[in-house]
Protein backbone atom coordinates (compact mmCIF):
# COMPACT_ATOMS: atom_id res chain seq x y z
CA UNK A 1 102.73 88.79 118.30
CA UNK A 2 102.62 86.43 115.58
CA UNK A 3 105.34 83.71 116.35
CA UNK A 4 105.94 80.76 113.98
CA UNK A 5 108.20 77.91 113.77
CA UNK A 6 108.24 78.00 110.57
CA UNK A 7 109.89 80.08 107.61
CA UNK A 8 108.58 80.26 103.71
CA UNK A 9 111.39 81.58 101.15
CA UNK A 10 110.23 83.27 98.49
CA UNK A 11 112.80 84.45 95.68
CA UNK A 12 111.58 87.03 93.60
CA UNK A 13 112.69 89.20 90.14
CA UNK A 14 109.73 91.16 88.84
CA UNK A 15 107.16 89.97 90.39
CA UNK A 16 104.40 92.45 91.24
CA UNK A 17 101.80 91.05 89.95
CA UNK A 18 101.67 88.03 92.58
CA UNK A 19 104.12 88.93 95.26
CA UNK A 20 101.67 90.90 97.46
CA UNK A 21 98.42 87.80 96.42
CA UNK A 22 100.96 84.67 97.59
CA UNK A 23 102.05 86.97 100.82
CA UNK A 24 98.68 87.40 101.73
CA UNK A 25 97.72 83.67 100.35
CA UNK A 26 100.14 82.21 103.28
CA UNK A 27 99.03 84.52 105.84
CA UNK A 28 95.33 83.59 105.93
CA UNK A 29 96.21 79.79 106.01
CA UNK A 30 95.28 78.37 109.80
CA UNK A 31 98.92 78.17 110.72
CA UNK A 32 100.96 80.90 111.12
CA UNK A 33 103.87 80.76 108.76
CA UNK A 34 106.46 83.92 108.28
CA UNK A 35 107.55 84.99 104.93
CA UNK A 36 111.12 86.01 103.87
CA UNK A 37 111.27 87.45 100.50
CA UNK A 38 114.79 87.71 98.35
CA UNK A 39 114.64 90.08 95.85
CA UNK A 40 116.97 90.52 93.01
CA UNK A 41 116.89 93.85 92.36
CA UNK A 42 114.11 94.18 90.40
CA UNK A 43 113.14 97.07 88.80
CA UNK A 44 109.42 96.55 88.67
CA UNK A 45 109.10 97.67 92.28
CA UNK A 46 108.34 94.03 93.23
CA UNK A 47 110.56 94.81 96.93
CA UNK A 48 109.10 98.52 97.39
CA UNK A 49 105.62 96.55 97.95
CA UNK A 50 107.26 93.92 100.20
CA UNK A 51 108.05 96.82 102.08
CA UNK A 52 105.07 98.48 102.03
CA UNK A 53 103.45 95.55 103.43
CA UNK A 54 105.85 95.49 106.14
CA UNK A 55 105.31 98.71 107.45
CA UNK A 56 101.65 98.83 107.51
CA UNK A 57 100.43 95.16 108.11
CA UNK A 58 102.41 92.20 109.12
CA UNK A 59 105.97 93.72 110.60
CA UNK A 60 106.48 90.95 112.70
CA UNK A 61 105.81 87.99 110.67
CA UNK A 62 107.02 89.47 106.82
CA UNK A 63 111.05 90.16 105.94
CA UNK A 64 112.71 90.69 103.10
CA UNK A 65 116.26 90.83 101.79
CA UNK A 66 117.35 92.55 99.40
CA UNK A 67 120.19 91.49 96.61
CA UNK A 68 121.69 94.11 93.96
CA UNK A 69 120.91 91.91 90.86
CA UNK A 70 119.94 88.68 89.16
CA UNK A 71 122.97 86.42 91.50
CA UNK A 72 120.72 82.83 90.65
CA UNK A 73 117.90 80.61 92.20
CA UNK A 74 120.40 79.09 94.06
CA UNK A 75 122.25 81.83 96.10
CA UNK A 76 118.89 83.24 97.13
CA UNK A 77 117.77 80.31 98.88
CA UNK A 78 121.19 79.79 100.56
CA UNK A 79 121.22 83.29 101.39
CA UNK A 80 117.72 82.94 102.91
CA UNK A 81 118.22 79.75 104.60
CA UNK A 82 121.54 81.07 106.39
CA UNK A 83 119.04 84.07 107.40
CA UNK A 84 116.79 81.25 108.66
CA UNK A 85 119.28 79.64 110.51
CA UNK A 86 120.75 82.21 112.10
CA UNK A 87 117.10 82.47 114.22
CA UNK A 88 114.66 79.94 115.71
CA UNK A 89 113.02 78.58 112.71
CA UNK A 90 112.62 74.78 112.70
CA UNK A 91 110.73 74.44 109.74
CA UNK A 92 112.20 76.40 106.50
CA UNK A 93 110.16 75.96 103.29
CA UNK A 94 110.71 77.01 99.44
CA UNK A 95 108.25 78.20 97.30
CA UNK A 96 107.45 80.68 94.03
CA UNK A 97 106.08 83.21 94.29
CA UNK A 98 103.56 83.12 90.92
CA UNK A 99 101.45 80.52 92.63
CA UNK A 100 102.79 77.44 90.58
CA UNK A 101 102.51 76.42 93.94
CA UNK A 102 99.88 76.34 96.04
CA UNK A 103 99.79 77.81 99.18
CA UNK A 104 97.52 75.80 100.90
CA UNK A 105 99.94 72.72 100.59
CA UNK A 106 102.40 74.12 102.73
CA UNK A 107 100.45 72.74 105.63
CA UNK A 108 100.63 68.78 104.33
CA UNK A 109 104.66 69.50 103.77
CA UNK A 110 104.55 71.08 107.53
CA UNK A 111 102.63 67.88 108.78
CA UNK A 112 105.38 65.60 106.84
CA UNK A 113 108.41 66.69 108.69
CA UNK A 114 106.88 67.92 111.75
CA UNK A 115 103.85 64.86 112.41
CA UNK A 116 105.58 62.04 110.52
CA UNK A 117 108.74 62.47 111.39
CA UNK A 118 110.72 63.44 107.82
CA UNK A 119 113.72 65.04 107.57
CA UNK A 120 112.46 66.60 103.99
CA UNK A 121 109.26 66.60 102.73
CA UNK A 122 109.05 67.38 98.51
CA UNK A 123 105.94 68.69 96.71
CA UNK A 124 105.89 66.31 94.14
CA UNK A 125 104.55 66.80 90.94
CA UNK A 126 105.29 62.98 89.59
CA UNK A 127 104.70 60.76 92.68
CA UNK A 128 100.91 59.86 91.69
CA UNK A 129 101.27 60.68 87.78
CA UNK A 130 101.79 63.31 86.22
CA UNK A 131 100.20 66.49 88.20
CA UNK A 132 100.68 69.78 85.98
CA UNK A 133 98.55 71.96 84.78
CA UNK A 134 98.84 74.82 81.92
CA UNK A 135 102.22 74.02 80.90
CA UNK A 136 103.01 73.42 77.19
CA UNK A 137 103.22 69.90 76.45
CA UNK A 138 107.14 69.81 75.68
CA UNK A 139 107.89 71.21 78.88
CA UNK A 140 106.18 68.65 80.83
CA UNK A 141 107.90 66.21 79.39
CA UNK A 142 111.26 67.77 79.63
CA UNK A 143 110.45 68.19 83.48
CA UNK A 144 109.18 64.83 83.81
CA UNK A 145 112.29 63.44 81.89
CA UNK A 146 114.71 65.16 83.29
CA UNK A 147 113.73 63.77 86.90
CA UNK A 148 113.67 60.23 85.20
CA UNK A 149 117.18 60.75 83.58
CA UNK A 150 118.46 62.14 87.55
CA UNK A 151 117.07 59.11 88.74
CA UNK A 152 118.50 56.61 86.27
CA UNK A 153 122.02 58.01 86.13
CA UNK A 154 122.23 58.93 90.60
CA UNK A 155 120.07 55.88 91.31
CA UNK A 156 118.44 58.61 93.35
CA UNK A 157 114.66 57.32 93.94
CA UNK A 158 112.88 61.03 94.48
CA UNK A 159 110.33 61.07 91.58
CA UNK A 160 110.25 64.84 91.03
CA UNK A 161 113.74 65.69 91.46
CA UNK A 162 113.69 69.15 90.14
CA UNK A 163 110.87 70.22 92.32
CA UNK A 164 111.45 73.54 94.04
CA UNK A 165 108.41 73.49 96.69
CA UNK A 166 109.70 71.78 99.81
CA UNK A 167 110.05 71.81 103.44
CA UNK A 168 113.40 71.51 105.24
CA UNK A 169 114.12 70.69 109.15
CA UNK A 170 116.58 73.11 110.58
CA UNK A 171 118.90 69.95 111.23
CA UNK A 172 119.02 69.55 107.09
CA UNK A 173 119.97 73.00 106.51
CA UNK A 174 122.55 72.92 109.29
CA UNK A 175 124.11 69.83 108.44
CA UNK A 176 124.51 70.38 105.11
CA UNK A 177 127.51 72.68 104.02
CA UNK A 178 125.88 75.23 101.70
CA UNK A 179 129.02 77.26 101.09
CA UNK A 180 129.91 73.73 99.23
CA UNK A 181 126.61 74.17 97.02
CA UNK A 182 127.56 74.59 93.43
CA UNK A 183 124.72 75.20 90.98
CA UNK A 184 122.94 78.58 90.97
CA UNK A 185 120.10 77.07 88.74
CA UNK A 186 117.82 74.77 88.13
CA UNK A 187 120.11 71.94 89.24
CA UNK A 188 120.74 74.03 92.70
CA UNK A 189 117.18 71.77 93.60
CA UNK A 190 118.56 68.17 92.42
CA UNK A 191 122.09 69.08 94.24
CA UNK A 192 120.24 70.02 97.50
CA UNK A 193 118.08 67.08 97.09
CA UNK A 194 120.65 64.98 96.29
CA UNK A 195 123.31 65.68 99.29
CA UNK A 196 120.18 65.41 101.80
CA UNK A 197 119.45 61.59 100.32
CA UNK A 198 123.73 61.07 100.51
CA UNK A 199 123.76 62.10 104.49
CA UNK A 200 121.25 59.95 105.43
CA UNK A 201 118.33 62.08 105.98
CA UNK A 202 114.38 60.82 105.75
CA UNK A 203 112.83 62.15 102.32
CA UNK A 204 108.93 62.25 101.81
CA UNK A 205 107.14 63.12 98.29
CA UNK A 206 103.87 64.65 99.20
CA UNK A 207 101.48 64.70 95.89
CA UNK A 208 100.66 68.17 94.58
CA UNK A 209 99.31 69.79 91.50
CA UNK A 210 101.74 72.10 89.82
CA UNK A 211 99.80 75.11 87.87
CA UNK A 212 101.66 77.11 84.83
CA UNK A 213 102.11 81.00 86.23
CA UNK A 214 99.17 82.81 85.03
CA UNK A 215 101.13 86.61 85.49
CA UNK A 216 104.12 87.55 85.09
CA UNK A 217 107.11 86.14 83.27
CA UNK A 218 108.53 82.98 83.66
CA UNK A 219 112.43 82.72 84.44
CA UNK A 220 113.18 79.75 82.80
CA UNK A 221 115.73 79.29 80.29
CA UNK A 222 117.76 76.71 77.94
CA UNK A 223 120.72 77.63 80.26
CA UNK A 224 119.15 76.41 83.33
CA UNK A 225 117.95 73.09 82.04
CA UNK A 226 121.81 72.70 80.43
CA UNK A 227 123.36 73.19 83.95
CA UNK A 228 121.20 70.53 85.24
CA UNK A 229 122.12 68.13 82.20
CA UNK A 230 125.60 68.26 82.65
CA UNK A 231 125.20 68.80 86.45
CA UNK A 232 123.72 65.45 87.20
CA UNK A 233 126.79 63.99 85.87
CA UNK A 234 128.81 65.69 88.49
CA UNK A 235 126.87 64.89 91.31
CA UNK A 236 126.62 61.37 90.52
CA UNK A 237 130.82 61.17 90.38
CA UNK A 238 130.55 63.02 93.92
CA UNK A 239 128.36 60.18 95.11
CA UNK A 240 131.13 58.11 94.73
CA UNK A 241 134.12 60.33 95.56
CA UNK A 242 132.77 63.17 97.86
CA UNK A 243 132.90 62.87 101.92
CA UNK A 244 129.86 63.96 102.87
CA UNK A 245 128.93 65.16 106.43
CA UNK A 246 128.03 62.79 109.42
CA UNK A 247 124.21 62.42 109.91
CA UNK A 248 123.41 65.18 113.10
CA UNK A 249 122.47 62.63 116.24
């Protein structure tokens, strides 16, 4: 039996290309971690191999939920971290599936939270420079800007605060009201980020290298970076309006 304290969400929309490579990726780290994958529906099959590895390899350590279309970045991790909760996981982690990020840091944001004591431990891509590889030059420094303008308007002091690899204590998750969660996008990660800093909780940036997905599709779009524009705006007027919840003792 392959038990684990620990739980990696992976969202996923057409993504056969890497989705069986990163399952197998986190399985033959050292530590055990389980794998929940949330599929949106996609018609590439992506979930049919999910489930294929399920029923002939790693049934007790590989899940998978399955949504009826395209509902946002945000909702899928919510949806998986209530599925999280609602079990013994302690440690609850997001990552891509296209290996942007690498598997073999999800040990160093384990050892963050569960060695050193953090609350939430970020893979950052901008705490020692700029760490990213293969992307086009304008979207690095959109990404790199963006966190800059989060951090100027919040007074946040996360360097990367769009990052979406990350690992969460259970007491995060459960403290935070995620039925209160507003953005389905790309500024889902700065509003999670942002609400953990406003309770209270212990934030670490652990240094990582981001790398550009080499198959498959990317999801981005204009849409996603507008929600986050406008987005930060409205978080920083609920930093000074909102009630948030009491630190758990």
């Amino acid at each position: 039996m392959n038990e684990s304290n620990s739980i990696v969400i992976i969202p996923t929309y057409n993504e056969k290309e890497n989705i069986e490579k990163i399952i197998r990726a986190v399985f033959g780290l050292e530590k055990c971690f389980h794998v929940l994958v949330i599929d949106d529906g996609s018609p590439d099959g992506t979930a049919q191999i999910v489930k294929h590895l399920m029923q002939t390899e790693f049934d007790d350590r590989l899940f998978i939920l399955e949504r009826s279309g395209k509902l946002g970045l945000g909702t899928a991790y919510i949806a998986g971290f209530k599925w999280a909760l609602e079990r013994d996981y302690e440690y609850i982690f997001e990552m891509d599936a296209d290996f942007s990020h690498d598997p073999n840091d999800l040990p160093r944001l384990y050892a963050a939270c569960a060695d050193e004591g953090y609350d939430l431990a970020i893979g950052s891509r901008y705490i020692s420079g700029v760490n990213v590889v293969n992307w086009p030059i304008g979207r690095v420094l959109m990404s790199y800007f963006a966190s800059k303008y989060v951090r100027i308007v919040t007074g946040f002091k996360v360097h990367d605060t769009t990052a979406g690899f990350k690992c969460y204590r259970r007491r995060v998750l459960s403290t935070i009201e995620l039925d209160k969660i507003r953005f389905k996008g790309y500024a889902f990660q700065i509003e999670m980020k942002y609400t953990a800093y406003k309770i209270g909780f212990k934030i670490k940036e652990v240094p990582v290298i981001f790398v550009n997905r080499r198959e498959g599709t990317s999801k981005m779009s204009g849409g996603i970076f507008g929600e986050a524009f406008f987005g930060v705006m409205r978080l920083r007027w609920d930093g000074w309006t909102r009630k948030y919840p009491p630190m758990p003792e």
